[in-house]
PDB file of N, CA and C in Angstrom:
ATOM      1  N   UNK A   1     176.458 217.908 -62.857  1.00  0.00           N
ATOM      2  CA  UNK A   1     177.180 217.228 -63.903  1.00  0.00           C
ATOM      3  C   UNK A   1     178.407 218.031 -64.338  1.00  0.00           C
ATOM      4  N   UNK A   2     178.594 219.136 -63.188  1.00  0.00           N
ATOM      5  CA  UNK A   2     179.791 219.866 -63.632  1.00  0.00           C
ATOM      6  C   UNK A   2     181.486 219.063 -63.783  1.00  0.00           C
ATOM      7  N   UNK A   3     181.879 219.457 -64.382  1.00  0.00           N
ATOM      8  CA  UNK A   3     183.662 219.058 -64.201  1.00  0.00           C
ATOM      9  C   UNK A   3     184.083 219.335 -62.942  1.00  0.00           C
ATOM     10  N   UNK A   4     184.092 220.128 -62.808  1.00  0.00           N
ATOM     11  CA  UNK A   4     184.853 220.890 -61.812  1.00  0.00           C
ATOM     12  C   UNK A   4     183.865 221.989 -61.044  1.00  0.00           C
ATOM     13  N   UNK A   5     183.807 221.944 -59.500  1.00  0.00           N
ATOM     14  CA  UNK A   5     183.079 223.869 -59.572  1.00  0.00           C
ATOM     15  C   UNK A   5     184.055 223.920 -58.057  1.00  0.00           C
ATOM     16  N   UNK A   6     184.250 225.567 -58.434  1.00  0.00           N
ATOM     17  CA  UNK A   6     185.103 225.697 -57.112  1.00  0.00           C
ATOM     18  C   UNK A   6     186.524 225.457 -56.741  1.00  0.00           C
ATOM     19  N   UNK A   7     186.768 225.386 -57.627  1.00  0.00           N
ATOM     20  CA  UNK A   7     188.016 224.596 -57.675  1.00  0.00           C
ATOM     21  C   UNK A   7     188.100 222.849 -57.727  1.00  0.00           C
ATOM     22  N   UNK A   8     186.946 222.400 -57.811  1.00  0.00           N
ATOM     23  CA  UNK A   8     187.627 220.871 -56.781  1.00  0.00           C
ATOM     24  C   UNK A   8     186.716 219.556 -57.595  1.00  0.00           C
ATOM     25  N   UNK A   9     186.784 218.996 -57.998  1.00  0.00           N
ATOM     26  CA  UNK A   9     186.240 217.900 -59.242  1.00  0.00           C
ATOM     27  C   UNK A   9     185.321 217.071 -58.118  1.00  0.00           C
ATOM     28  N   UNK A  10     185.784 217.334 -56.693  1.00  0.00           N
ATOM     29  CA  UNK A  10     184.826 216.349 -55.688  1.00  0.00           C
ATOM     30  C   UNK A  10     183.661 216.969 -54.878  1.00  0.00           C
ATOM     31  N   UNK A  11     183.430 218.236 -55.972  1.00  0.00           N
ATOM     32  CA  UNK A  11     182.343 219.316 -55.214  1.00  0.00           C
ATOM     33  C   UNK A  11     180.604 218.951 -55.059  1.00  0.00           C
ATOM     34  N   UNK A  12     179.881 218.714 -54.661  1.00  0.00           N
ATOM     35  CA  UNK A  12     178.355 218.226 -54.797  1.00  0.00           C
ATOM     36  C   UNK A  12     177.882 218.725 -56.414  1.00  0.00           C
ATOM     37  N   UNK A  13     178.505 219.538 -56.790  1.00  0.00           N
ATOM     38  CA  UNK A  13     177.936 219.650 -58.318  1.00  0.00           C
ATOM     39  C   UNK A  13     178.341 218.932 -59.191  1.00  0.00           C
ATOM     40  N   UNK A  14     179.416 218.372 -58.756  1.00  0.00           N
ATOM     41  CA  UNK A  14     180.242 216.887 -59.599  1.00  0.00           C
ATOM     42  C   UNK A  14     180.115 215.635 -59.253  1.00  0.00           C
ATOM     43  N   UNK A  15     179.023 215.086 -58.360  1.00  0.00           N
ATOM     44  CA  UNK A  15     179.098 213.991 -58.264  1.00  0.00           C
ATOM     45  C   UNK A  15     178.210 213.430 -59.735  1.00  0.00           C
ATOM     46  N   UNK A  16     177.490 213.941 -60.143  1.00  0.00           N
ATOM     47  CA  UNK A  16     176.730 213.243 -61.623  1.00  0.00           C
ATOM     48  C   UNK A  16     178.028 212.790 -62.536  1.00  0.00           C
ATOM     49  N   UNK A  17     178.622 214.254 -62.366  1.00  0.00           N
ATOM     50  CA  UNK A  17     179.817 214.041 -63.618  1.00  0.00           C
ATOM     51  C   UNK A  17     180.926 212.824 -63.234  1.00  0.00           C
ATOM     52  N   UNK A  18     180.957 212.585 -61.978  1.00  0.00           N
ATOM     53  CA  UNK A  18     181.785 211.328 -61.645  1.00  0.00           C
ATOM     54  C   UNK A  18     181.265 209.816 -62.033  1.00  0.00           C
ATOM     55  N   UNK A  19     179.726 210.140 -61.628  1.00  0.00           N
ATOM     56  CA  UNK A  19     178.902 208.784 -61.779  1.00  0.00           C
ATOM     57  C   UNK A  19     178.530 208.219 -63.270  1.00  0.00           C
ATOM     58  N   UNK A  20     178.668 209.833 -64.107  1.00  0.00           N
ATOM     59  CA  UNK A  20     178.848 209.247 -65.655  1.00  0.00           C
ATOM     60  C   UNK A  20     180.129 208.883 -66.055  1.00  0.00           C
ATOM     61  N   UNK A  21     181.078 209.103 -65.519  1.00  0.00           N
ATOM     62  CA  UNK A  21     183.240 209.146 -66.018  1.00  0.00           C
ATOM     63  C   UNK A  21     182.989 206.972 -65.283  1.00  0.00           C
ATOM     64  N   UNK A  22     181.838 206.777 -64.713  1.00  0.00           N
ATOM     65  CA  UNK A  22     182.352 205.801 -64.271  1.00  0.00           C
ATOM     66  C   UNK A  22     181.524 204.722 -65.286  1.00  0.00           C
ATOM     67  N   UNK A  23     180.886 204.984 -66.562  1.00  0.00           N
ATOM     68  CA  UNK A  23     180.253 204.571 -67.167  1.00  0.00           C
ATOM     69  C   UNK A  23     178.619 203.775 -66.331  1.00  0.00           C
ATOM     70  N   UNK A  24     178.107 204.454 -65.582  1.00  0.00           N
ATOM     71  CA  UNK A  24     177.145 204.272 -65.355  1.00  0.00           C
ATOM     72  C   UNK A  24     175.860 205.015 -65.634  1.00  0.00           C
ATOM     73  N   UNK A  25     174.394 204.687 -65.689  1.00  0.00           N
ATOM     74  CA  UNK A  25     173.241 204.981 -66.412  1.00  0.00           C
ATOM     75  C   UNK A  25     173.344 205.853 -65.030  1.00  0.00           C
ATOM     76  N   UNK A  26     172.093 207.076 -65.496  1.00  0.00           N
ATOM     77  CA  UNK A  26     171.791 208.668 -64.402  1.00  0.00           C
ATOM     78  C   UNK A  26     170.655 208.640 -65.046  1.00  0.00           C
ATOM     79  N   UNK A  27     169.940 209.369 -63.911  1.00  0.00           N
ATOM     80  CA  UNK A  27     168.688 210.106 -64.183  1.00  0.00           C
ATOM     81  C   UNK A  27     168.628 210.861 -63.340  1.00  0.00           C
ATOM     82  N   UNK A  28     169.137 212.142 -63.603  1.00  0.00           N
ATOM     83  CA  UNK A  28     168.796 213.677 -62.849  1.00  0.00           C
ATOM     84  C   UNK A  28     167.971 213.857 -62.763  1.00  0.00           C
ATOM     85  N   UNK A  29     167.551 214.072 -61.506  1.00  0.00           N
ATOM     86  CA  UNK A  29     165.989 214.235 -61.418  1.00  0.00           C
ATOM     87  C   UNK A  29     166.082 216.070 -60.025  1.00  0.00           C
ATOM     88  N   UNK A  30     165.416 216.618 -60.689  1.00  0.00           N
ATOM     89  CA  UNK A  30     164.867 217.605 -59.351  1.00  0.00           C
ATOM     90  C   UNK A  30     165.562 219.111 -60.216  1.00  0.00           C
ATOM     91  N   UNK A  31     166.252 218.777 -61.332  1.00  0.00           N
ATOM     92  CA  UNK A  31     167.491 219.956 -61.965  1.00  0.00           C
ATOM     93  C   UNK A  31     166.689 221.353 -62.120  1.00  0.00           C
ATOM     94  N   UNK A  32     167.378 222.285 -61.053  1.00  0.00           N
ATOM     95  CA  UNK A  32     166.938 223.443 -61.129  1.00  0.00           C
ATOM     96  C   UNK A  32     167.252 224.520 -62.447  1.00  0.00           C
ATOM     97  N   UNK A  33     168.930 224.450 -62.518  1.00  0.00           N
ATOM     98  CA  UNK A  33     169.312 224.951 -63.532  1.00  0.00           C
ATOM     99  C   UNK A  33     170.478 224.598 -63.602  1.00  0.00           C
ATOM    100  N   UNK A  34     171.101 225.173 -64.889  1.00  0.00           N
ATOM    101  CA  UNK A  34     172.583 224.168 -65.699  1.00  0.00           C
ATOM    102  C   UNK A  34     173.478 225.322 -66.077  1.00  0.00           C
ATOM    103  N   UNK A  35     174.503 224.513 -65.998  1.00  0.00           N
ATOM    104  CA  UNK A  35     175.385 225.598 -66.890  1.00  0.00           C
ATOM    105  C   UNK A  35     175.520 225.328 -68.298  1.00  0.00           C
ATOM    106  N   UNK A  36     176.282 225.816 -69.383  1.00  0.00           N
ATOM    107  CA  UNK A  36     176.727 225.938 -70.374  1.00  0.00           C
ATOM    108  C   UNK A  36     177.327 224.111 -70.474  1.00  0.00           C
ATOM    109  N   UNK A  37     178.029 224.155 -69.684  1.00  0.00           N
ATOM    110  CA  UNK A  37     179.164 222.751 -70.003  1.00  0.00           C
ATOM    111  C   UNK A  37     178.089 222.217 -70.030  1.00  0.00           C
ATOM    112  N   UNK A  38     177.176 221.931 -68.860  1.00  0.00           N
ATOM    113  CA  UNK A  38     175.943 220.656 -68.084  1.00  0.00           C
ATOM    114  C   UNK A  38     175.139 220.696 -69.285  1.00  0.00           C
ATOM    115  N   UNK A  39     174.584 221.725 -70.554  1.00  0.00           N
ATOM    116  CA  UNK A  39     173.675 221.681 -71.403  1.00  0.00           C
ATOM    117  C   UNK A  39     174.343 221.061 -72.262  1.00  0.00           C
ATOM    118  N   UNK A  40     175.746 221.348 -72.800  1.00  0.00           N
ATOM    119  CA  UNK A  40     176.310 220.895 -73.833  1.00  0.00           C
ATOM    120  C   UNK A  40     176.435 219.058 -73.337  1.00  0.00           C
ATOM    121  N   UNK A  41     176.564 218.848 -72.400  1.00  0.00           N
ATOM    122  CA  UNK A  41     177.046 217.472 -71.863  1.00  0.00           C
ATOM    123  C   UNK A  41     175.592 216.439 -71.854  1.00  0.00           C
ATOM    124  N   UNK A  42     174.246 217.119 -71.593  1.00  0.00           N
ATOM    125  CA  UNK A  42     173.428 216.428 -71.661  1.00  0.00           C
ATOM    126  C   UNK A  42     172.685 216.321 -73.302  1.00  0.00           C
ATOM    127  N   UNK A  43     173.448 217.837 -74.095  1.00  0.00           N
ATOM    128  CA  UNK A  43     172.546 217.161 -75.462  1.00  0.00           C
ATOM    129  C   UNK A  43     173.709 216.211 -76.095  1.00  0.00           C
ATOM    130  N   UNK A  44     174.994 216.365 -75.616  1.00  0.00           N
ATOM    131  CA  UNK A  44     175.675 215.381 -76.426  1.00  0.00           C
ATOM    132  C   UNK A  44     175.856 213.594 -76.122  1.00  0.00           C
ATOM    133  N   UNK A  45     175.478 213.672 -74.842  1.00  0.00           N
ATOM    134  CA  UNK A  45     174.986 212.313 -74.360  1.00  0.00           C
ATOM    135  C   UNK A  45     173.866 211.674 -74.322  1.00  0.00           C
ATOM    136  N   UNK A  46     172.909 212.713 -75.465  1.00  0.00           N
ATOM    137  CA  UNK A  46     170.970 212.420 -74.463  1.00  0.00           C
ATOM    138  C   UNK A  46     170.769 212.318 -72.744  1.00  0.00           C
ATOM    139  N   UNK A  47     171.298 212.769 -72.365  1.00  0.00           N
ATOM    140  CA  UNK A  47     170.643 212.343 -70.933  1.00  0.00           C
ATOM    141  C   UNK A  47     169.674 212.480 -70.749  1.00  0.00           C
ATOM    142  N   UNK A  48     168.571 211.878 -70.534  1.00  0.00           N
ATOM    143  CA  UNK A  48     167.265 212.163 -69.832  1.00  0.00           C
ATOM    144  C   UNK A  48     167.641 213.549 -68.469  1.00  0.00           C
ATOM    145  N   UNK A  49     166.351 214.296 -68.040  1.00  0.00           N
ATOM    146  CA  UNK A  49     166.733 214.594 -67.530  1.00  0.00           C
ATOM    147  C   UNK A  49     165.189 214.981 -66.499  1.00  0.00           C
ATOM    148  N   UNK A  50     164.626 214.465 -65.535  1.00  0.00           N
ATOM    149  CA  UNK A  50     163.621 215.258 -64.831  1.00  0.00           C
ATOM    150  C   UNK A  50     163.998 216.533 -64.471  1.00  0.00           C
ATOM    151  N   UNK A  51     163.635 217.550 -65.045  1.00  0.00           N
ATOM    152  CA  UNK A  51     163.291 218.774 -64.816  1.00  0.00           C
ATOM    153  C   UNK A  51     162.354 218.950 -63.423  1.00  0.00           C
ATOM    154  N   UNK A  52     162.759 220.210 -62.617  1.00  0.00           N
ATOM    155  CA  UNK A  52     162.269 220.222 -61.049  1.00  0.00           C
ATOM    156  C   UNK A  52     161.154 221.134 -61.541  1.00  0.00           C
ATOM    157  N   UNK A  53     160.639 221.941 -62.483  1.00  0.00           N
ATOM    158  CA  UNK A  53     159.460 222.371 -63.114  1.00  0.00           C
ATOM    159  C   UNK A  53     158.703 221.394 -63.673  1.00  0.00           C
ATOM    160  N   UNK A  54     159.114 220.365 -64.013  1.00  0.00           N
ATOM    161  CA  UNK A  54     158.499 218.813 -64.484  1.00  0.00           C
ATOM    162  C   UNK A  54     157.644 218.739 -63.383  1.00  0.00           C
ATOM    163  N   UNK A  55     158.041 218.051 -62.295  1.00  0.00           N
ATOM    164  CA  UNK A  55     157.969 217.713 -60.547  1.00  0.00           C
ATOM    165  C   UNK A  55     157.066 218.445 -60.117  1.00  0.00           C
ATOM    166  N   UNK A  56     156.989 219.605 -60.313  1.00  0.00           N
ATOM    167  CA  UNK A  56     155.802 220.638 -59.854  1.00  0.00           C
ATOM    168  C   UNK A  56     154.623 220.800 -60.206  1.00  0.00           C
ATOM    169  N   UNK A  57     154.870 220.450 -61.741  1.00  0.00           N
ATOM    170  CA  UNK A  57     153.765 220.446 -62.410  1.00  0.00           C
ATOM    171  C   UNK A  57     153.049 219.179 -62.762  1.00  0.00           C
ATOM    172  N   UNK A  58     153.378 218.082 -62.431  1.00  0.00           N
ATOM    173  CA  UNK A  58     152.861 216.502 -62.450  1.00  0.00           C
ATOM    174  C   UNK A  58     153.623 215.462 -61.194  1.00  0.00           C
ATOM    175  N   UNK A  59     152.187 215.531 -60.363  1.00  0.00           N
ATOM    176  CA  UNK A  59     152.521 214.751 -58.949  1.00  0.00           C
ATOM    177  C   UNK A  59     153.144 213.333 -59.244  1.00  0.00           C
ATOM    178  N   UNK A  60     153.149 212.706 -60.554  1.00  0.00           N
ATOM    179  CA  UNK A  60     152.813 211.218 -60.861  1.00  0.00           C
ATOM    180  C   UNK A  60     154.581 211.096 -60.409  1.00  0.00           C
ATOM    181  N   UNK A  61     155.764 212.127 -61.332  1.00  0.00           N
ATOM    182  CA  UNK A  61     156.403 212.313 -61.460  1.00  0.00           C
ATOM    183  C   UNK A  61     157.700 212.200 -60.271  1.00  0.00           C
ATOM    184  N   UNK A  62     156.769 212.342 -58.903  1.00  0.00           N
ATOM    185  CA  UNK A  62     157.598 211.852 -57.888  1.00  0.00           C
ATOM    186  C   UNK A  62     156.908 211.245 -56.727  1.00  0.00           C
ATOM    187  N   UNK A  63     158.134 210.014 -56.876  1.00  0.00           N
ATOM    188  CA  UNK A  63     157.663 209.314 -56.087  1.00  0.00           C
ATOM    189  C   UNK A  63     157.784 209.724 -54.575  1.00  0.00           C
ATOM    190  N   UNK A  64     158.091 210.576 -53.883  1.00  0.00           N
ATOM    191  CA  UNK A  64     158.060 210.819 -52.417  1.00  0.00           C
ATOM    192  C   UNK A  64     156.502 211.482 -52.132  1.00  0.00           C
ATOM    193  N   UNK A  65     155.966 211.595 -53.192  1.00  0.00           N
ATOM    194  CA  UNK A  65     154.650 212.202 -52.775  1.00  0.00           C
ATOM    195  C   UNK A  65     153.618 211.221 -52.749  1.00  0.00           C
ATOM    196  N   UNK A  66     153.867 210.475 -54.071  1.00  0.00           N
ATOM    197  CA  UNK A  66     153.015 209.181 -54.563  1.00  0.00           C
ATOM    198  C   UNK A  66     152.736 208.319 -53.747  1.00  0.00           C
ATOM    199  N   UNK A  67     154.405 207.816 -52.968  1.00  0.00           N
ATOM    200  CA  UNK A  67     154.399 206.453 -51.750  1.00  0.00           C
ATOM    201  C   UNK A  67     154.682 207.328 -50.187  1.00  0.00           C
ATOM    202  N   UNK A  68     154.477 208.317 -50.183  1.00  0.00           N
ATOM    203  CA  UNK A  68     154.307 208.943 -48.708  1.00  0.00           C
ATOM    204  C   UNK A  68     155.344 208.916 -47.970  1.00  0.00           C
ATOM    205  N   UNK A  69     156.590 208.328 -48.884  1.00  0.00           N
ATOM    206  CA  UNK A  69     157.877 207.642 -47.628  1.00  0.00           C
ATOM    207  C   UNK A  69     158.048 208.949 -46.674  1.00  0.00           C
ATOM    208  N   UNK A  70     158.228 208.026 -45.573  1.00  0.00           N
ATOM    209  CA  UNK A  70     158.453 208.660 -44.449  1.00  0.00           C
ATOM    210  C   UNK A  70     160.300 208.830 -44.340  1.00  0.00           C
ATOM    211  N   UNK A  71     160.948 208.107 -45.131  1.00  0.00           N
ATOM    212  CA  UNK A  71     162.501 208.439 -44.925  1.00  0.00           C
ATOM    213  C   UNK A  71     162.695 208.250 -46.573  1.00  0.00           C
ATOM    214  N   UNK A  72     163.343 209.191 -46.796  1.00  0.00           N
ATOM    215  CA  UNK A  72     163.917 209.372 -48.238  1.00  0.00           C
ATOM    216  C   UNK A  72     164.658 208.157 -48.713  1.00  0.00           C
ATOM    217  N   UNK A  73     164.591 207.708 -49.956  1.00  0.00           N
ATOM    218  CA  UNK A  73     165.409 206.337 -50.161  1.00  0.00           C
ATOM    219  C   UNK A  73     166.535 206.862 -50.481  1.00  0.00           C
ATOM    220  N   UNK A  74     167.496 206.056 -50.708  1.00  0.00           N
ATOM    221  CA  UNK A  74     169.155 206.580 -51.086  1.00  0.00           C
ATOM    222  C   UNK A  74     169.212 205.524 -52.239  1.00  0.00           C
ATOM    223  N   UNK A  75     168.902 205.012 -52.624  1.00  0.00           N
ATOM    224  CA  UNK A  75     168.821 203.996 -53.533  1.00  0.00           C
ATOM    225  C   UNK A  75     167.613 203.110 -54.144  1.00  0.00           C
ATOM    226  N   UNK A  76     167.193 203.115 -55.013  1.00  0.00           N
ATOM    227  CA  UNK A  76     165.914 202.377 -55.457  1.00  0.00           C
ATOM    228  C   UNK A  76     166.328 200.974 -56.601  1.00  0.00           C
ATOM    229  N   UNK A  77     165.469 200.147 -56.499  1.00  0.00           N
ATOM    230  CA  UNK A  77     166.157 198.398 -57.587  1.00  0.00           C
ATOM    231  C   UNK A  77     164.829 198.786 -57.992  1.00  0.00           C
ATOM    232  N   UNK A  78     164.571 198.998 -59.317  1.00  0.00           N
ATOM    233  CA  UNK A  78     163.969 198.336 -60.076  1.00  0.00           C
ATOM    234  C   UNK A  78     163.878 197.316 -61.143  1.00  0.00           C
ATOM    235  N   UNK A  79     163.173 196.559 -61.790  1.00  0.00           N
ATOM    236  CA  UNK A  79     163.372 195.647 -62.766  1.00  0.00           C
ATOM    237  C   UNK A  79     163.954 196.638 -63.924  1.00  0.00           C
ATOM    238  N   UNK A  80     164.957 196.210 -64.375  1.00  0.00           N
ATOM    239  CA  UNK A  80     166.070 196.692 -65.158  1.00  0.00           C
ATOM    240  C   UNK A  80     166.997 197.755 -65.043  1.00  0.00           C
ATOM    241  N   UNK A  81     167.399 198.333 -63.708  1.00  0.00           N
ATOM    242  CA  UNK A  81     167.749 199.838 -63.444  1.00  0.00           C
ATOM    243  C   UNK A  81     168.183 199.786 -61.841  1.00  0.00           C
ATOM    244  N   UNK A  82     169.025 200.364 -61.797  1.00  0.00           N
ATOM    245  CA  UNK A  82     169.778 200.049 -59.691  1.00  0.00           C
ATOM    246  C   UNK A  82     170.076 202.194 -59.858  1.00  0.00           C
ATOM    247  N   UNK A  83     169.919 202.298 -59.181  1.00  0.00           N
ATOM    248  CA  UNK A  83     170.465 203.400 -58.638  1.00  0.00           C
ATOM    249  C   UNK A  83     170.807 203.569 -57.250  1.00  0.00           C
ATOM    250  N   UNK A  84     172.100 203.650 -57.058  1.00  0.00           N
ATOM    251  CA  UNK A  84     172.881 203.418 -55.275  1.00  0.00           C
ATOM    252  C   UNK A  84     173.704 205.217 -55.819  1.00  0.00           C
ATOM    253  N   UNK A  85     174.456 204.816 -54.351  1.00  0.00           N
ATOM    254  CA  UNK A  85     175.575 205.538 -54.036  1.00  0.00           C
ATOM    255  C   UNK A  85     174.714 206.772 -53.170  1.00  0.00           C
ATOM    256  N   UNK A  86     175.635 207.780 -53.664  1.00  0.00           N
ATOM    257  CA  UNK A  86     175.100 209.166 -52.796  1.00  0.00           C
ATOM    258  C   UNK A  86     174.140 209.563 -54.242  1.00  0.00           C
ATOM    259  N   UNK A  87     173.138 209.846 -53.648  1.00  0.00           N
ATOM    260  CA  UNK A  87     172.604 211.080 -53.900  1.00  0.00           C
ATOM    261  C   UNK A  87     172.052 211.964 -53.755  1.00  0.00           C
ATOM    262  N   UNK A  88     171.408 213.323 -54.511  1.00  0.00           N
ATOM    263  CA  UNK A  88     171.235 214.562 -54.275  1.00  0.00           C
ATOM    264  C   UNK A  88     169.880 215.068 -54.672  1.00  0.00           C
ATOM    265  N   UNK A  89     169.459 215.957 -53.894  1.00  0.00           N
ATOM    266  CA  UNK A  89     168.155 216.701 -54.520  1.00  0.00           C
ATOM    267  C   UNK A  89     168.026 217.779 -53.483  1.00  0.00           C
ATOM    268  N   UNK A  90     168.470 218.742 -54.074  1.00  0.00           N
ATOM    269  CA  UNK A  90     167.607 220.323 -53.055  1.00  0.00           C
ATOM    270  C   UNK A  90     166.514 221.131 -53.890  1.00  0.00           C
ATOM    271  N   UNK A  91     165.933 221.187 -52.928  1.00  0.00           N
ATOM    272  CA  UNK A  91     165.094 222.264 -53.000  1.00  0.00           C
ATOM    273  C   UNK A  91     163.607 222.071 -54.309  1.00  0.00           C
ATOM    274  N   UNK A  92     163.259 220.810 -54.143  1.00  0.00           N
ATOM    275  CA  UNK A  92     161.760 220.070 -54.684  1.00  0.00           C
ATOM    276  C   UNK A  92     160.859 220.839 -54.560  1.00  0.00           C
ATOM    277  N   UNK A  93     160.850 221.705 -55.812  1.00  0.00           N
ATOM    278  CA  UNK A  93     159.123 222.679 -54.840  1.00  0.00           C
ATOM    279  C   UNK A  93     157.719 222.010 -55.080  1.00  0.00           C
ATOM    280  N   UNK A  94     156.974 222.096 -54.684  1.00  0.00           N
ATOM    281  CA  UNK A  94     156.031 221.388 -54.863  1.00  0.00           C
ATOM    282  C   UNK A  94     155.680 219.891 -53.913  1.00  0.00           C
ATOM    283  N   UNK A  95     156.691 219.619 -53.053  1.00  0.00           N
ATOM    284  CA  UNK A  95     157.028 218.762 -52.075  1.00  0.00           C
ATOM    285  C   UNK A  95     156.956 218.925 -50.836  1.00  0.00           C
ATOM    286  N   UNK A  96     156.671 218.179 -49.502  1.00  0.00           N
ATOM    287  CA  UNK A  96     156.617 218.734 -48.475  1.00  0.00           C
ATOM    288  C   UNK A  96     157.886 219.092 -48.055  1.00  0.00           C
ATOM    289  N   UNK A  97     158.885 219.045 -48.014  1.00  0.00           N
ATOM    290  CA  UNK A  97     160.026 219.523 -47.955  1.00  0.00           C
ATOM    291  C   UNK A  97     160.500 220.486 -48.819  1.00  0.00           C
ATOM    292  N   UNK A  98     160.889 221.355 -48.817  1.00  0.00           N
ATOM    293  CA  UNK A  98     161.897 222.711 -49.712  1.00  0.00           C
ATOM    294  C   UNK A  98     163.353 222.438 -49.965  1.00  0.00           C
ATOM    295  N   UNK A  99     163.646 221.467 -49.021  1.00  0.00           N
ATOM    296  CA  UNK A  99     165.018 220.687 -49.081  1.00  0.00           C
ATOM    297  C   UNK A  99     165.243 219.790 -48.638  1.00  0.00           C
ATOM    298  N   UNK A 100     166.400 219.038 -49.397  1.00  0.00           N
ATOM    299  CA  UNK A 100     166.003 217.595 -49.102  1.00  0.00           C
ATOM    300  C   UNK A 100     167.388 216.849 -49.457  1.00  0.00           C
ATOM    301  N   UNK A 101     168.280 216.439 -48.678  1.00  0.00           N
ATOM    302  CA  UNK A 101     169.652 215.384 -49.262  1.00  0.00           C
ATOM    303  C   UNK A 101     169.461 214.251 -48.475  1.00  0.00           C
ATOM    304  N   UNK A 102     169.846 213.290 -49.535  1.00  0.00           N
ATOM    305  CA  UNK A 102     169.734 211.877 -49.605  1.00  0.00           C
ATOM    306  C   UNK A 102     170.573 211.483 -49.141  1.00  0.00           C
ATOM    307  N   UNK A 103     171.164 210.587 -48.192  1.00  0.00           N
ATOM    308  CA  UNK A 103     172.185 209.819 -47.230  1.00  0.00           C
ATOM    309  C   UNK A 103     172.358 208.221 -47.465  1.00  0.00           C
ATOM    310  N   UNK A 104     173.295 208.460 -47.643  1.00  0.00           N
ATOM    311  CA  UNK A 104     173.339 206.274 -48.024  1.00  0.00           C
ATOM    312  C   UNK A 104     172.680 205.503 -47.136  1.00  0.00           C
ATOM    313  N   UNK A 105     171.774 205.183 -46.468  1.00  0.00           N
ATOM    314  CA  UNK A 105     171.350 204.252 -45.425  1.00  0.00           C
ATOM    315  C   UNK A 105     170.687 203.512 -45.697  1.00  0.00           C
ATOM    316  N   UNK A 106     169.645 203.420 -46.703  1.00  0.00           N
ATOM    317  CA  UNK A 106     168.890 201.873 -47.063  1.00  0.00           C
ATOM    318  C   UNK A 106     168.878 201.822 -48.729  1.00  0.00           C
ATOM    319  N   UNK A 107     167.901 200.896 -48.976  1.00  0.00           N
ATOM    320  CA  UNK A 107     167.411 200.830 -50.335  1.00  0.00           C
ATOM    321  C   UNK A 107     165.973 200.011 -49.895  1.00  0.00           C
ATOM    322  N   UNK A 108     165.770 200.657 -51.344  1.00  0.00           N
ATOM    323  CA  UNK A 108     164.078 200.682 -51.381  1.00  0.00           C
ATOM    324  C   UNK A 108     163.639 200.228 -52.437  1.00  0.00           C
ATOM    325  N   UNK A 109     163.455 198.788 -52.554  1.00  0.00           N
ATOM    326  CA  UNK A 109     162.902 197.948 -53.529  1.00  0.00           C
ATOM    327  C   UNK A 109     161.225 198.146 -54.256  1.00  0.00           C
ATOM    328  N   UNK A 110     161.257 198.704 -55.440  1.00  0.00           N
ATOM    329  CA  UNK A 110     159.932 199.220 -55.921  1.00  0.00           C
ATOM    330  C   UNK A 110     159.498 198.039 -56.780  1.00  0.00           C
ATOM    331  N   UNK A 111     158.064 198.680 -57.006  1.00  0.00           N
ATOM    332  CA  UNK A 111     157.338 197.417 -57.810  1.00  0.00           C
ATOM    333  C   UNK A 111     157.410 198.239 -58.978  1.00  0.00           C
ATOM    334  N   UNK A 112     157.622 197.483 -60.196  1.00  0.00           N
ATOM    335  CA  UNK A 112     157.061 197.889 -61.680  1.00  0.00           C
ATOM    336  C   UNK A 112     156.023 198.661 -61.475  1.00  0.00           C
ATOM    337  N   UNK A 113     155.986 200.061 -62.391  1.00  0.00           N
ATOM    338  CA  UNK A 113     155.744 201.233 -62.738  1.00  0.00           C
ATOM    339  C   UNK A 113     154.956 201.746 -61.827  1.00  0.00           C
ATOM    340  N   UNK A 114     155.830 202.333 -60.454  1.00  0.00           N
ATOM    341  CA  UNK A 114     155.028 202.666 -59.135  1.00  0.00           C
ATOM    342  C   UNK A 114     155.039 204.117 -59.704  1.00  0.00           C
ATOM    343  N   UNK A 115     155.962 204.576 -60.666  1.00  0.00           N
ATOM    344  CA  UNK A 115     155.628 205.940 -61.091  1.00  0.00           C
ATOM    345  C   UNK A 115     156.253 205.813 -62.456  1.00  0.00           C
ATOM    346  N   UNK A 116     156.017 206.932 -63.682  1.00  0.00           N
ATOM    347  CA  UNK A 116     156.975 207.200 -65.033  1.00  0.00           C
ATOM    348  C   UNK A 116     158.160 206.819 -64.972  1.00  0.00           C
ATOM    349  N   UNK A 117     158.926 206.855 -64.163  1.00  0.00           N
ATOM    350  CA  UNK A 117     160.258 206.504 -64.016  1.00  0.00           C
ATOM    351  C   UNK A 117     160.953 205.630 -63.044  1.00  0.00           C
ATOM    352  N   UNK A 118     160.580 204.924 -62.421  1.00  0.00           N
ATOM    353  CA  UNK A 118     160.657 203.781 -61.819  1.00  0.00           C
ATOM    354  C   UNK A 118     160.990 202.835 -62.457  1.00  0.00           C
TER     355      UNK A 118
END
C-alpha cells in the first residue's frame, strides 16, 4: 500500500496503493509487515486487514487450504464483493507453499461463507 518504493509508484509494493487511488474496496490479506506510511494509511482509512500471523494461526482463514485448489485463483465473485486484477501474496507460512504470486488467468466463483471472508 506503499506510494512509492524504489523509486517508482508501479513497484509490487504499490499495487494496493493504486487499487485504493482507484476508489476500489481491498482486503490485504497474507501482510507480513508495514511501513510507517502503510500503518498511518490503514488506520486512517479502516482497512481491514488479514494479518499473515492471522493465517497461521486459524486454518478457517484461508481459503487455499480449506478448498485444496490446485491452481491459485486470481480473482474470486462473491455475493456482494469482486476482487480481479493482479494480485499478490508471498510467503503464507503455514501453507503448502512458502511462496506464492497470483497471475491473472481465471476466476473462481465461491459459494456464500466458504470461509470468514469470502
Amino acid at each position: 500500500m506503499r506510494c512509492e518504493y524504489e523509486g517508482s509508484h508501479h513497484n509490487h509494493a504499490c499495487v494496493m496503493r493504486r487499487v485504493l487511488e482507484m476508489g476500489l474496496p481491498t482486503l490485504p490479506r497474507g501482510i507480513r509487515a508495514i511501513c510507517r506510511e502503510e500503518a498511518e494509511l490503514i488506520a486512517k482509512q479502516q482497512i481491514p486487514v488479514i494479518w499473515d500471523r492471522d493465517i497461521a494461526r486459524d486454518a478457517e482463514l484461508c481459503c487455499f487450504r480449506q478448498h485444496n485448489f490446485q491452481e491459485p485463483p486470481t480473482s474470486i465473485t462473491s455475493p456482494g464483493a469482486t476482487l480481479s486484477n493482479t494480485l499478490q501474496a508471498s510467503g503464507i507460512r503455514g501453507s503448502k507453499s512458502e511462496s506464492l504470486l497470483l497471475v491473472a488467468t481465471k476466476t473462481i466463483t465461491a459459494t456464500p461463507a466458504c470461509c470468514k471472508f469470502c
